[in-house]
N, C-alpha and C. Protein backbone atom coordinates (compact mmCIF):
# COMPACT_ATOMS: atom_id res chain seq x y z
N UNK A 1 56.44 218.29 109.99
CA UNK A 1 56.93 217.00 110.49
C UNK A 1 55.95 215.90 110.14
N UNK A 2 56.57 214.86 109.99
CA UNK A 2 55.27 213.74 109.66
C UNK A 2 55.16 212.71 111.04
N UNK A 3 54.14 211.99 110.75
CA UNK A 3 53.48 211.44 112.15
C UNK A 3 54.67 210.72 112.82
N UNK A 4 55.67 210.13 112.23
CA UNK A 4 56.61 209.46 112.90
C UNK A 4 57.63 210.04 114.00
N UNK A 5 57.83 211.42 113.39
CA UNK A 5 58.68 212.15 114.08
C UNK A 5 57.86 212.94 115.55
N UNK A 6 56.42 213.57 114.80
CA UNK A 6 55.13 214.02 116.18
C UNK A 6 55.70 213.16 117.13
N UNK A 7 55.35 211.82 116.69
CA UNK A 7 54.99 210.35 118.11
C UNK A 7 56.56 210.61 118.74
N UNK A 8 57.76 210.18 118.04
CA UNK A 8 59.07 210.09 118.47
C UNK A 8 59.06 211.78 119.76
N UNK A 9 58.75 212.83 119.05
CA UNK A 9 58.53 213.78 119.95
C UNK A 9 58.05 213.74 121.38
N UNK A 10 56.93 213.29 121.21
CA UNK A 10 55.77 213.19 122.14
C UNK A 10 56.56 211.87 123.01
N UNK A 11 57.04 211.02 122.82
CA UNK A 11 57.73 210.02 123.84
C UNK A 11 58.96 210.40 124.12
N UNK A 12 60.17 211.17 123.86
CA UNK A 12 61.12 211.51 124.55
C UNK A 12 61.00 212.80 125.33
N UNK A 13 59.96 213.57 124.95
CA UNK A 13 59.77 214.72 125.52
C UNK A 13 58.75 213.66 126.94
N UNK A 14 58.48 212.61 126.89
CA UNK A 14 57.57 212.56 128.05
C UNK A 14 58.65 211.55 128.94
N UNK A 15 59.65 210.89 128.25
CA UNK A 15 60.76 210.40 129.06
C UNK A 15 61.62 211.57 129.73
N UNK A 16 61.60 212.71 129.34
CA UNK A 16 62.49 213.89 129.78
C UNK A 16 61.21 214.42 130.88
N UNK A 17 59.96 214.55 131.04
CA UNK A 17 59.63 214.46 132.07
C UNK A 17 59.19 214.08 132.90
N UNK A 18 59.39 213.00 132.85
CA UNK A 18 59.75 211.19 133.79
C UNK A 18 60.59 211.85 134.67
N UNK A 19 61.79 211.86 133.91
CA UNK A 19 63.31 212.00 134.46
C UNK A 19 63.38 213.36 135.75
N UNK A 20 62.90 214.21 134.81
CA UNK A 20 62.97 215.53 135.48
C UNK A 20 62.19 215.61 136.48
N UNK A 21 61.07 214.96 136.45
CA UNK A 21 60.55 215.32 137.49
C UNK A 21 60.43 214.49 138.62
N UNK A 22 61.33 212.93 138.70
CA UNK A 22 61.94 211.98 139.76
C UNK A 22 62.83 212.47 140.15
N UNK A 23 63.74 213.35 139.69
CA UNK A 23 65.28 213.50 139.91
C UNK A 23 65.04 214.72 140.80
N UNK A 24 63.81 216.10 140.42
CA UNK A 24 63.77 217.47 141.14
C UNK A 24 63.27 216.50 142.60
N UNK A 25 62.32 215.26 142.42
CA UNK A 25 61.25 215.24 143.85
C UNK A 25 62.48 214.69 144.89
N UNK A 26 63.69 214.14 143.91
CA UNK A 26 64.59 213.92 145.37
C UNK A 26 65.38 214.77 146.17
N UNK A 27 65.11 216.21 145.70
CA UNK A 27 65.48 217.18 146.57
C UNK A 27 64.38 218.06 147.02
N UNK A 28 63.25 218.39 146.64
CA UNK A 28 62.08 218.72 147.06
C UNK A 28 61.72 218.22 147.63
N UNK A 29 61.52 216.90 148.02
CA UNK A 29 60.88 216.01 148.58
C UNK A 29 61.30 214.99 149.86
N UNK A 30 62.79 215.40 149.89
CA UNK A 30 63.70 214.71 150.70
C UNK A 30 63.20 214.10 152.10
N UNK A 31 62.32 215.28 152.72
CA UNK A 31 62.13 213.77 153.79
C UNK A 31 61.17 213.37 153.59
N UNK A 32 60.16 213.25 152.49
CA UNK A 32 59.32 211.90 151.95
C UNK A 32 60.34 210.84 151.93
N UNK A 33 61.08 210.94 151.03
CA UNK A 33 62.20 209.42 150.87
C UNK A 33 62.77 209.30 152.27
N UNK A 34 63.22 210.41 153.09
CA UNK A 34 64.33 210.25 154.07
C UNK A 34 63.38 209.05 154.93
N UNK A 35 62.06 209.32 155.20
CA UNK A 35 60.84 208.87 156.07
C UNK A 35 61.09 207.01 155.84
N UNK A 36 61.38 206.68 154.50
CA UNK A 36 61.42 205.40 154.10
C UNK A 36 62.51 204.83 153.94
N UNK A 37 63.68 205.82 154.30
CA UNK A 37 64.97 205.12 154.46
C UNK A 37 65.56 204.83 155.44
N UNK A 38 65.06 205.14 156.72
CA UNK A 38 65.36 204.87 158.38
C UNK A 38 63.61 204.57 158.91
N UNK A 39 63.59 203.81 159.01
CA UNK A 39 63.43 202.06 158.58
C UNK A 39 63.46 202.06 157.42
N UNK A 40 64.06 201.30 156.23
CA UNK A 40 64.35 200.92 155.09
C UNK A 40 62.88 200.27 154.59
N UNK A 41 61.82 201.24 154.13
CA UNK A 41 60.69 200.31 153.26
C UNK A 41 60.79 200.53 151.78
N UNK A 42 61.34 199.53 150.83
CA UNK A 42 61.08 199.34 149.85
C UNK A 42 59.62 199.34 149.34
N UNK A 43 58.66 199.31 149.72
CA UNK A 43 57.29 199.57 148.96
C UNK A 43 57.11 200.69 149.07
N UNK A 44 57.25 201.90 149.94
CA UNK A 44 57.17 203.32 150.30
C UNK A 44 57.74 203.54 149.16
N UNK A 45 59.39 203.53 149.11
CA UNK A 45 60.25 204.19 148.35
C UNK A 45 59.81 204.15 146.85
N UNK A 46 59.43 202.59 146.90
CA UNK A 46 58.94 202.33 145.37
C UNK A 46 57.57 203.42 144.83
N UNK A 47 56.36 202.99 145.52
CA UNK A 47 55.46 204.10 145.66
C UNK A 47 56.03 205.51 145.37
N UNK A 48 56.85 205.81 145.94
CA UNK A 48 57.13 207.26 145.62
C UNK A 48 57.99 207.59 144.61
N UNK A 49 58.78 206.47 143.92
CA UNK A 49 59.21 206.81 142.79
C UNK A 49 58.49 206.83 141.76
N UNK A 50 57.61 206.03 141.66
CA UNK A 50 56.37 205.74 140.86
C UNK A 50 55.52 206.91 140.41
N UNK A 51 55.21 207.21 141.88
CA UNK A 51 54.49 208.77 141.96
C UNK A 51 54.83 209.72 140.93
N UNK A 52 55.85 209.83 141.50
CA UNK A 52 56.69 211.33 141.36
C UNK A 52 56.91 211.20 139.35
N UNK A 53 57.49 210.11 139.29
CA UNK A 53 57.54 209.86 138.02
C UNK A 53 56.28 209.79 137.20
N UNK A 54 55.33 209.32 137.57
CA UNK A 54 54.30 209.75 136.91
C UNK A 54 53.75 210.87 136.68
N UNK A 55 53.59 211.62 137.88
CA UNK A 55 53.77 213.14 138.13
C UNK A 55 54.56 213.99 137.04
N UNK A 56 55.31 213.59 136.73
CA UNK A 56 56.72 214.34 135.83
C UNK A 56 55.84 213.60 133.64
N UNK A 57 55.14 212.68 134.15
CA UNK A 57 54.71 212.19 132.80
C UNK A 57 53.79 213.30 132.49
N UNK A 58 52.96 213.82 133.48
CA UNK A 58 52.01 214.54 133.85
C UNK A 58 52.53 216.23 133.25
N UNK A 59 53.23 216.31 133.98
CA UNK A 59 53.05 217.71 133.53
C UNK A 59 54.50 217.86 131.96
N UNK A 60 54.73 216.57 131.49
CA UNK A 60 55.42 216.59 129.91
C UNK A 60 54.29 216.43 129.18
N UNK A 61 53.09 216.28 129.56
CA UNK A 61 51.97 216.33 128.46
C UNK A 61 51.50 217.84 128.38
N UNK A 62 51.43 218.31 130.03
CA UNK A 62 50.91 219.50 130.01
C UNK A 62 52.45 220.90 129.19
N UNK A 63 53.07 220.33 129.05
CA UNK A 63 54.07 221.26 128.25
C UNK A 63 54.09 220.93 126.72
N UNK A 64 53.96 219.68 126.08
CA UNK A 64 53.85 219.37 125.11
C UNK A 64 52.72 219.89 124.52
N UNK A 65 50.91 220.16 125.45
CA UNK A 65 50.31 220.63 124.54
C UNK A 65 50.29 222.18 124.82
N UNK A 66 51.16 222.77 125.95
CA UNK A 66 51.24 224.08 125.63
C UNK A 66 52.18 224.32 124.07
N UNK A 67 53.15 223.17 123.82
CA UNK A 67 53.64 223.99 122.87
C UNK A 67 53.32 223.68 121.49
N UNK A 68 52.54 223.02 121.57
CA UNK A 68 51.83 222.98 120.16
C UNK A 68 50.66 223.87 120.34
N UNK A 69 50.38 224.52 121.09
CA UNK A 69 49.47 225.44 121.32
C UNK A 69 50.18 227.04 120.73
N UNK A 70 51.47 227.20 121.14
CA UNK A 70 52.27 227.83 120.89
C UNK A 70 52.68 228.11 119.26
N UNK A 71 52.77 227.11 119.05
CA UNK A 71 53.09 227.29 117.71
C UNK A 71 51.59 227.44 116.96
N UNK A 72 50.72 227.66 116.91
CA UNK A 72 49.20 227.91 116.75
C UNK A 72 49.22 229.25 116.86
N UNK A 73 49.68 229.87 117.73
CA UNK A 73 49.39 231.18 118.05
C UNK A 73 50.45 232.14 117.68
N UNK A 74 51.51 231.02 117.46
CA UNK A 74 52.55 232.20 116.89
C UNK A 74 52.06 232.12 114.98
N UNK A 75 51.84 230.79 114.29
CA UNK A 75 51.16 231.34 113.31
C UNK A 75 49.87 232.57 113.26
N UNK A 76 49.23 232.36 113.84
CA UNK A 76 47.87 232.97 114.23
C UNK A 76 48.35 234.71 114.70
N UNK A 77 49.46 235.00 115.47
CA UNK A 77 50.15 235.97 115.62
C UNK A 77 50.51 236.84 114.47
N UNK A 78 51.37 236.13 113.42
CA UNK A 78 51.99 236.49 112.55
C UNK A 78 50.64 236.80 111.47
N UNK A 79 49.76 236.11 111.08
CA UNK A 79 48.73 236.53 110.22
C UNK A 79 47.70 238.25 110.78
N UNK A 80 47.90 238.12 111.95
CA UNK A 80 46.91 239.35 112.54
C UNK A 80 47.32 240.26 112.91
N UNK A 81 48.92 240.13 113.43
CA UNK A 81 49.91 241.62 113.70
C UNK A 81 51.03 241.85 112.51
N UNK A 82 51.26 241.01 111.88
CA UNK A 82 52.71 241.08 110.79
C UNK A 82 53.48 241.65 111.60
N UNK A 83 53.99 242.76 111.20
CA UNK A 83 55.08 242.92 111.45
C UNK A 83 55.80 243.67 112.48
N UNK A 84 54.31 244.04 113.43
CA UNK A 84 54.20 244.18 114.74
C UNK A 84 53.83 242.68 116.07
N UNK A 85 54.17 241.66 115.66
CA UNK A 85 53.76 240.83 116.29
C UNK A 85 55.16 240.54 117.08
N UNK A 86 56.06 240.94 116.33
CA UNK A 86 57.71 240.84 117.96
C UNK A 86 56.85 241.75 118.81
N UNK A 87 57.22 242.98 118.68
CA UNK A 87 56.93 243.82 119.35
C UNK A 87 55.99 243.41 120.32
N UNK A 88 54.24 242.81 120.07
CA UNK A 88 53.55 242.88 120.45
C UNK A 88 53.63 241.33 122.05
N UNK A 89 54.77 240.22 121.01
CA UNK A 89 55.18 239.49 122.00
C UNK A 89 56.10 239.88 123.27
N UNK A 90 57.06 241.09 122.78
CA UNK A 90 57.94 241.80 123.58
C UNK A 90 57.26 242.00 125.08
N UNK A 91 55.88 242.84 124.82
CA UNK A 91 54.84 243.16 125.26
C UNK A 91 54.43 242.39 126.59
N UNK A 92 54.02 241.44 126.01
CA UNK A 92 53.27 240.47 126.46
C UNK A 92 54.37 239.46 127.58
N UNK A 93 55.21 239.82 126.72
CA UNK A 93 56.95 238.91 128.32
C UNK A 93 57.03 239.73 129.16
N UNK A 94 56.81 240.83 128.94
CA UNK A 94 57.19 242.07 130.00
C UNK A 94 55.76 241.78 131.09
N UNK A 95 54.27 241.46 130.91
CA UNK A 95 53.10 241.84 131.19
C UNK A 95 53.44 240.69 132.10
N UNK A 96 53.90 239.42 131.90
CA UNK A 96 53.59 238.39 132.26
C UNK A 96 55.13 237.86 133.33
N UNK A 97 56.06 238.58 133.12
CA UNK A 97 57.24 238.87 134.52
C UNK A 97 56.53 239.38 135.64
N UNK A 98 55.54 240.60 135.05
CA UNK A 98 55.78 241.45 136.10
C UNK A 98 54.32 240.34 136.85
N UNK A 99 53.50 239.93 136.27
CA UNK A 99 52.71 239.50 136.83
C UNK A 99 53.08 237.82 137.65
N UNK A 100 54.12 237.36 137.17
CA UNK A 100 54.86 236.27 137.97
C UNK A 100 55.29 236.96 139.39
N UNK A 101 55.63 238.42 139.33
CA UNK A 101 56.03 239.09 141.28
C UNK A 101 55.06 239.10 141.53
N UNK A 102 53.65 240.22 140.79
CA UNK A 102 52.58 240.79 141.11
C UNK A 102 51.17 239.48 142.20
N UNK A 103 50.68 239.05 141.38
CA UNK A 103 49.76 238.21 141.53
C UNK A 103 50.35 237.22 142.50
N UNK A 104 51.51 236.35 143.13
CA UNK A 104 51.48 235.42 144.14
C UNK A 104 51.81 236.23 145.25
N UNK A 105 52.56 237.38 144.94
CA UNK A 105 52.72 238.26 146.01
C UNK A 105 51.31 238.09 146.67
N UNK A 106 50.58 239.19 145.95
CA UNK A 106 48.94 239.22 146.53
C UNK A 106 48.24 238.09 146.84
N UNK A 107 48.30 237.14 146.60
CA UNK A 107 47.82 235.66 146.96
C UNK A 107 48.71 235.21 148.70
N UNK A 108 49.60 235.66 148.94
CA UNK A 108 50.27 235.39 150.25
C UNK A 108 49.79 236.43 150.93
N UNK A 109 49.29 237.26 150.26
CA UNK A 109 48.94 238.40 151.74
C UNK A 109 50.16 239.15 151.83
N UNK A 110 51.32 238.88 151.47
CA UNK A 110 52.41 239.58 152.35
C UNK A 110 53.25 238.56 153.40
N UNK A 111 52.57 237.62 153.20
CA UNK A 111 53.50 236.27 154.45
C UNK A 111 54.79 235.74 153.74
N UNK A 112 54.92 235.94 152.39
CA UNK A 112 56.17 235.61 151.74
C UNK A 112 56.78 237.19 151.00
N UNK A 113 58.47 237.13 151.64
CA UNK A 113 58.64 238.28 150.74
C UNK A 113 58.56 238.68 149.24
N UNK A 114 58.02 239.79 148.95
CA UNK A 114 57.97 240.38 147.55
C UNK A 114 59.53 239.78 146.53
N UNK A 115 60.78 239.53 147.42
CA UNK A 115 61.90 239.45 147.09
C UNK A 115 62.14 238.35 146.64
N UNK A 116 61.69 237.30 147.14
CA UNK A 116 61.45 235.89 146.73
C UNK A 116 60.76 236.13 144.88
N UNK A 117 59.85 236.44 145.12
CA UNK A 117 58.31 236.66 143.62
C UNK A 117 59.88 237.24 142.76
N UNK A 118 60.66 238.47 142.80
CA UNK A 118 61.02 238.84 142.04
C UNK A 118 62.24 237.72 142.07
N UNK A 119 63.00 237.21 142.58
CA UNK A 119 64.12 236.32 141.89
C UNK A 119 63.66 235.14 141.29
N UNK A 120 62.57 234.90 141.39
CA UNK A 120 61.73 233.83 140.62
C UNK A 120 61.18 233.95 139.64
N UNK A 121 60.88 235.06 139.21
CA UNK A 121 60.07 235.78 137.69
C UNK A 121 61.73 236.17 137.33
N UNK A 122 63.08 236.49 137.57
CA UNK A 122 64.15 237.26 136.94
C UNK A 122 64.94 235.55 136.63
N UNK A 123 64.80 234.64 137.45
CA UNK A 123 65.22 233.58 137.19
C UNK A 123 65.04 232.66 135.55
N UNK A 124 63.36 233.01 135.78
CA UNK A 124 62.87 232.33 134.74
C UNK A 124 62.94 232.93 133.38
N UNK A 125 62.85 234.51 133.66
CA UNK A 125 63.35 235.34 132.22
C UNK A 125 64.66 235.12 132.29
N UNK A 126 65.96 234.71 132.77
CA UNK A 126 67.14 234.73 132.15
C UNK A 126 66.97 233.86 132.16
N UNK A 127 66.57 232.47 132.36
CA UNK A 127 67.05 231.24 131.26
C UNK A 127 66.30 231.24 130.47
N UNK A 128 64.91 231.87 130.09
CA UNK A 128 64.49 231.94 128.76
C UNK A 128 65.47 232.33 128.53
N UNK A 129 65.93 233.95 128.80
CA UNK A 129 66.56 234.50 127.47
C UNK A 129 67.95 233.71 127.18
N UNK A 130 68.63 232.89 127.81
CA UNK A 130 69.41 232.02 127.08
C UNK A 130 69.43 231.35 126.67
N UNK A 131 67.96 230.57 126.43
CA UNK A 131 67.59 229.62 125.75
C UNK A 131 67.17 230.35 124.38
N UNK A 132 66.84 231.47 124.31
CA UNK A 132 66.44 231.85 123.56
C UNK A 132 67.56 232.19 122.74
N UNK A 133 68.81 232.89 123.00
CA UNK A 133 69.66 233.21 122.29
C UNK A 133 70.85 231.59 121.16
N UNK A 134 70.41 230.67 122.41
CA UNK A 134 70.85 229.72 121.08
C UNK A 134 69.86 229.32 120.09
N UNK A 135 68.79 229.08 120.48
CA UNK A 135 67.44 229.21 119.76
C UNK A 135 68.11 230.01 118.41
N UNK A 136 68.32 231.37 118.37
CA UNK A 136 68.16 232.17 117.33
C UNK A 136 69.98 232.27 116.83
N UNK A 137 70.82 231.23 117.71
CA UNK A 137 72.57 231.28 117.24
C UNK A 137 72.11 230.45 116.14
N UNK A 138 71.54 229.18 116.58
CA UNK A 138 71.34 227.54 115.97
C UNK A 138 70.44 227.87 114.83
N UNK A 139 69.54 229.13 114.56
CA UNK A 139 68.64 229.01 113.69
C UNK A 139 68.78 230.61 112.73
N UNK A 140 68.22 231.84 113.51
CA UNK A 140 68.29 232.56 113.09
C UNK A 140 67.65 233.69 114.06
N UNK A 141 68.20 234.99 113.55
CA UNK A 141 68.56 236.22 115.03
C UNK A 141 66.55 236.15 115.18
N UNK A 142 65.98 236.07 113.87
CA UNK A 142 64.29 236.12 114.16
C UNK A 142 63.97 235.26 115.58
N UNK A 143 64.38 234.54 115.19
CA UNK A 143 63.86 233.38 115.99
C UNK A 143 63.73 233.61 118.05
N UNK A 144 64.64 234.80 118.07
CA UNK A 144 65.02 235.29 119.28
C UNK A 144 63.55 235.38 120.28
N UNK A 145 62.70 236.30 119.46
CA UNK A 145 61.57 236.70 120.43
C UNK A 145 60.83 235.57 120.67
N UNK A 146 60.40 235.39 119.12
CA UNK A 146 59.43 234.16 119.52
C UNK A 146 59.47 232.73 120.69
N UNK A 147 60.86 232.61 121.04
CA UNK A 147 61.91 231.26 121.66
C UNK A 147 61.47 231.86 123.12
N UNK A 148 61.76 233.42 123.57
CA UNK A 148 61.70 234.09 124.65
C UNK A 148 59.83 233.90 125.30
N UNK A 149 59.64 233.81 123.79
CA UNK A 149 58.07 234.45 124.20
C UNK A 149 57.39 232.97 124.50
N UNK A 150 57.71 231.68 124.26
CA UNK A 150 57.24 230.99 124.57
C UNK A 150 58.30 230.03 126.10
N UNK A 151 59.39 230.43 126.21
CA UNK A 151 59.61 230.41 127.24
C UNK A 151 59.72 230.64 128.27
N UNK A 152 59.10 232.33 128.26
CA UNK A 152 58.51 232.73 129.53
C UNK A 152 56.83 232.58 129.67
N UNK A 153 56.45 233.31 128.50
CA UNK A 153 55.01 233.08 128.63
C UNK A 153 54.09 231.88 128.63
N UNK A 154 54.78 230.97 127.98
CA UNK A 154 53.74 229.70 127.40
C UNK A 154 53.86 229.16 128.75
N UNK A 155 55.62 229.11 129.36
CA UNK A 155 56.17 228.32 130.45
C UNK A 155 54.91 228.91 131.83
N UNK A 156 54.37 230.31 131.90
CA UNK A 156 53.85 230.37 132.63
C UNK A 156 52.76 230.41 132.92
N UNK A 157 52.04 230.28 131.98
CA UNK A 157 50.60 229.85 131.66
C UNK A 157 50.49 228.08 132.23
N UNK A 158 51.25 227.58 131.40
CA UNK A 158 51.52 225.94 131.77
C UNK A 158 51.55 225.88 133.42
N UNK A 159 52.23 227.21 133.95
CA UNK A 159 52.78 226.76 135.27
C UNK A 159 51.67 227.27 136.68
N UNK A 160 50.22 227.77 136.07
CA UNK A 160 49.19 227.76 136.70
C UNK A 160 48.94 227.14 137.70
N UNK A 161 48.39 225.59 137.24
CA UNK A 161 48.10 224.52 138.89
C UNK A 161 49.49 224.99 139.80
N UNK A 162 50.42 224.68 139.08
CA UNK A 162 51.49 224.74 140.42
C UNK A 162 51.72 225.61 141.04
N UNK A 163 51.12 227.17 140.75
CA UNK A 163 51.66 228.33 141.65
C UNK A 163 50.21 228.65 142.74
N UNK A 164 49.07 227.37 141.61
CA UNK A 164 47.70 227.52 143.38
C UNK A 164 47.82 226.48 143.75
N UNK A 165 48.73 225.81 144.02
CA UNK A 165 48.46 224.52 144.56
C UNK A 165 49.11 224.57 146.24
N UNK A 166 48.81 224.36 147.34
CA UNK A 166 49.18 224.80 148.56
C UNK A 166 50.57 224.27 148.45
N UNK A 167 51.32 225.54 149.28
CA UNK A 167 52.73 224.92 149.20
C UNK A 167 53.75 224.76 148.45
N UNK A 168 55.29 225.25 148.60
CA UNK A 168 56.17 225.29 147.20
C UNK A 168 56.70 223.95 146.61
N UNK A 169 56.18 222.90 147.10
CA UNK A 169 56.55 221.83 146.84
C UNK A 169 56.51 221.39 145.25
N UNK A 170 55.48 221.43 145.39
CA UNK A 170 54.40 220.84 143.88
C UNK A 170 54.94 221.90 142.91
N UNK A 171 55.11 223.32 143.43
CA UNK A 171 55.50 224.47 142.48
C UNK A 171 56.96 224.60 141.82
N UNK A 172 57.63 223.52 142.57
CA UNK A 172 58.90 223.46 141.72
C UNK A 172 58.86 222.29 141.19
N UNK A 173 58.64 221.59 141.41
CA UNK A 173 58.47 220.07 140.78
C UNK A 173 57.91 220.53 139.47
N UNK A 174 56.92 220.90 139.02
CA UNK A 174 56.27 221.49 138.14
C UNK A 174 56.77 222.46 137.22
N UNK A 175 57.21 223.59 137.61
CA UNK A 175 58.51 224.66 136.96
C UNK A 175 59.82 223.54 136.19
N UNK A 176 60.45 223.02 137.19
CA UNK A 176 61.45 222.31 136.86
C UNK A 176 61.45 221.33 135.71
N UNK A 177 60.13 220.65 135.38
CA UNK A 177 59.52 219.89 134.26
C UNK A 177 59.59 220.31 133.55
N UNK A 178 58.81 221.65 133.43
CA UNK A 178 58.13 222.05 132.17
C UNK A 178 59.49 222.75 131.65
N UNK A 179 60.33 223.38 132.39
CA UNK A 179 61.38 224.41 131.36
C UNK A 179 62.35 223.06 130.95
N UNK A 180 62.41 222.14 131.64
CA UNK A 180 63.05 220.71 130.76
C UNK A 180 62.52 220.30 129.81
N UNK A 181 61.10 220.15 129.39
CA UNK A 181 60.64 219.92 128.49
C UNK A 181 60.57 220.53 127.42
N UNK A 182 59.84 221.70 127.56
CA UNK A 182 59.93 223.25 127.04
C UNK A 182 61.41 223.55 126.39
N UNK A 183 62.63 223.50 127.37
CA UNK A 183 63.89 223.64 126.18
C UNK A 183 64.11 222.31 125.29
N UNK A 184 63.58 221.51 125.55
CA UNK A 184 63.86 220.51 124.60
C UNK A 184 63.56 220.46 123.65
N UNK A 185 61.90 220.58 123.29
CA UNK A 185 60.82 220.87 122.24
C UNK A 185 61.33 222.08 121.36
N UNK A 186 62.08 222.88 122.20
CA UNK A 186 62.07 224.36 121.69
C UNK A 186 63.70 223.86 120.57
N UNK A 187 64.53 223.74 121.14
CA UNK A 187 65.43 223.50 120.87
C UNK A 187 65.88 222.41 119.62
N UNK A 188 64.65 221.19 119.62
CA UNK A 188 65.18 220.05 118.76
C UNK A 188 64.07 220.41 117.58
N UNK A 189 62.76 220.86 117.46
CA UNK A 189 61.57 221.39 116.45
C UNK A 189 62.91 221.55 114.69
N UNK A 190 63.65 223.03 115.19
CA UNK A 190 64.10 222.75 113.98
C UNK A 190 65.23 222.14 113.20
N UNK A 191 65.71 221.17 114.48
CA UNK A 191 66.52 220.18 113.93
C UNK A 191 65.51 218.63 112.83
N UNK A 192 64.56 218.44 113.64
CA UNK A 192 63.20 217.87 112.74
C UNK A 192 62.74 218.16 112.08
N UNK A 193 62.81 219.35 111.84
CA UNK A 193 62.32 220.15 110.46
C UNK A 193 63.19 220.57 109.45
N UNK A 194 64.43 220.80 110.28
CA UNK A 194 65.57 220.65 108.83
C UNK A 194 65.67 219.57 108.60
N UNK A 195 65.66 218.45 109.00
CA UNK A 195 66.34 216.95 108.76
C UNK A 195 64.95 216.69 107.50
N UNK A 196 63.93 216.88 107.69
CA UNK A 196 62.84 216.43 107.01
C UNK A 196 63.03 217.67 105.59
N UNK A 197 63.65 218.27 105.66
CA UNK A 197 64.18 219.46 104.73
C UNK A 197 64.85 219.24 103.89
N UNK A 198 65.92 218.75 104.84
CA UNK A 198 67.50 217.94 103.80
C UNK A 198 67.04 216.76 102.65
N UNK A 199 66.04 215.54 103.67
CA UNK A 199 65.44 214.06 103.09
C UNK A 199 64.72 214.62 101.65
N UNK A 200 63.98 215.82 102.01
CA UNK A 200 63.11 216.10 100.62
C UNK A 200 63.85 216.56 99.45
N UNK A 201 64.78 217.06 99.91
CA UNK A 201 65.61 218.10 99.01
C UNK A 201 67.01 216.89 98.43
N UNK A 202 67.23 215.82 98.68
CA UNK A 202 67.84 214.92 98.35
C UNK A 202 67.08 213.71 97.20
N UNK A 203 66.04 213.59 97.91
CA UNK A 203 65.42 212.82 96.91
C UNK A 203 64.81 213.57 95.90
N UNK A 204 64.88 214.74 95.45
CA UNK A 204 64.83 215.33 94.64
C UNK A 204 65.67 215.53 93.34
């Protein structure tokens, strides 16, 4: 991609988590706003749209440089495993589900059910994997793991601060961003890269 298209990237992917992450805090967050709408304070409300929206700018950077991080490592992947590197990503989605139940489980002690951890790690692997499957309709069947592997794994690496941060508040606000962002990036990459494909191959 050339620098025009990077920048164009990097600002709608950070308007998509503007959006996403004002729009999740008005149901996460509901009686923050409710608090400023009985008495009606417009500077509260404003304040907190502000917030929240900045908040959401916040973690579209922190997904943007997971996924250029991503694509680093999936080159970097492919040079050091060939043709064991699905496989080895296969691997690594499986390690990192089980450790989305495993690890907050143990961090609660047991004060939140185990049952919760698992519809929340099964949540996030099936919309990878349907993100992943147009990923590889729109492009090609390869494309399957790698789409999976950065939408569960990259998504949950990214999603660190928010699963220690006290409280589920911040932890969905945060989730909810990043897989908005994350399918976006994932999804439009090789429409920018064919289009810059077609331009070369025309003026030719």
């Amino acid at each position: 991609m050339n620098t025009r298209k990077v920048v164009g990237l990097f600002w709608k992917t950070l308007l998509i988590g503007g959006v996403a992450g004002l729009l999740t805090s008005f149901f996460v967050m509901s009686e923050e706003y409710a608090k400023n709408l009985s008495p009606f304070n417009l500077m509260e409300l404003s304040g907190l749209v502000v917030f929240f929206l900045g908040l959401g700018f916040v973690f579209s950077v922190v997904s943007q440089t997971g996924f250029f991080a991503y694509l680093f490592i999936n080159r970097l992947g492919l040079g050091l495993f060939r043709t064991f590197w699905p496989t080895v990503q296969v691997l690594v989605v499986a390690f990192v589900v089980f450790d989305l139940v495993y690890f907050p489980y143990q961090a609660t002690k047991g004060d939140v059910s185990v049952f919760w951890y698992i519809l929340m790690a099964t949540a996030i692997f099936i919309y990878g994997w349907i993100i992943a499957k147009i990923k590889a309709k729109e492009t090609h069947q390869r494309a399957f793991i790698p789409a999976l592997f950065f939408m569960v794994v990259i998504t949950a690496i990214e999603w660190v601060p928010g699963l220690r941060a006290e409280g589920t508040d911040y932890a969905w606000l945060m989730i909810i961003t990043l897989l908005a962002c994350n399918t976006y990036q994932l999804l439009i990459l090789h429409r920018l890269t064919n289009n810059e494909s077609n331009s070369k191959t025309k003026s030719n």
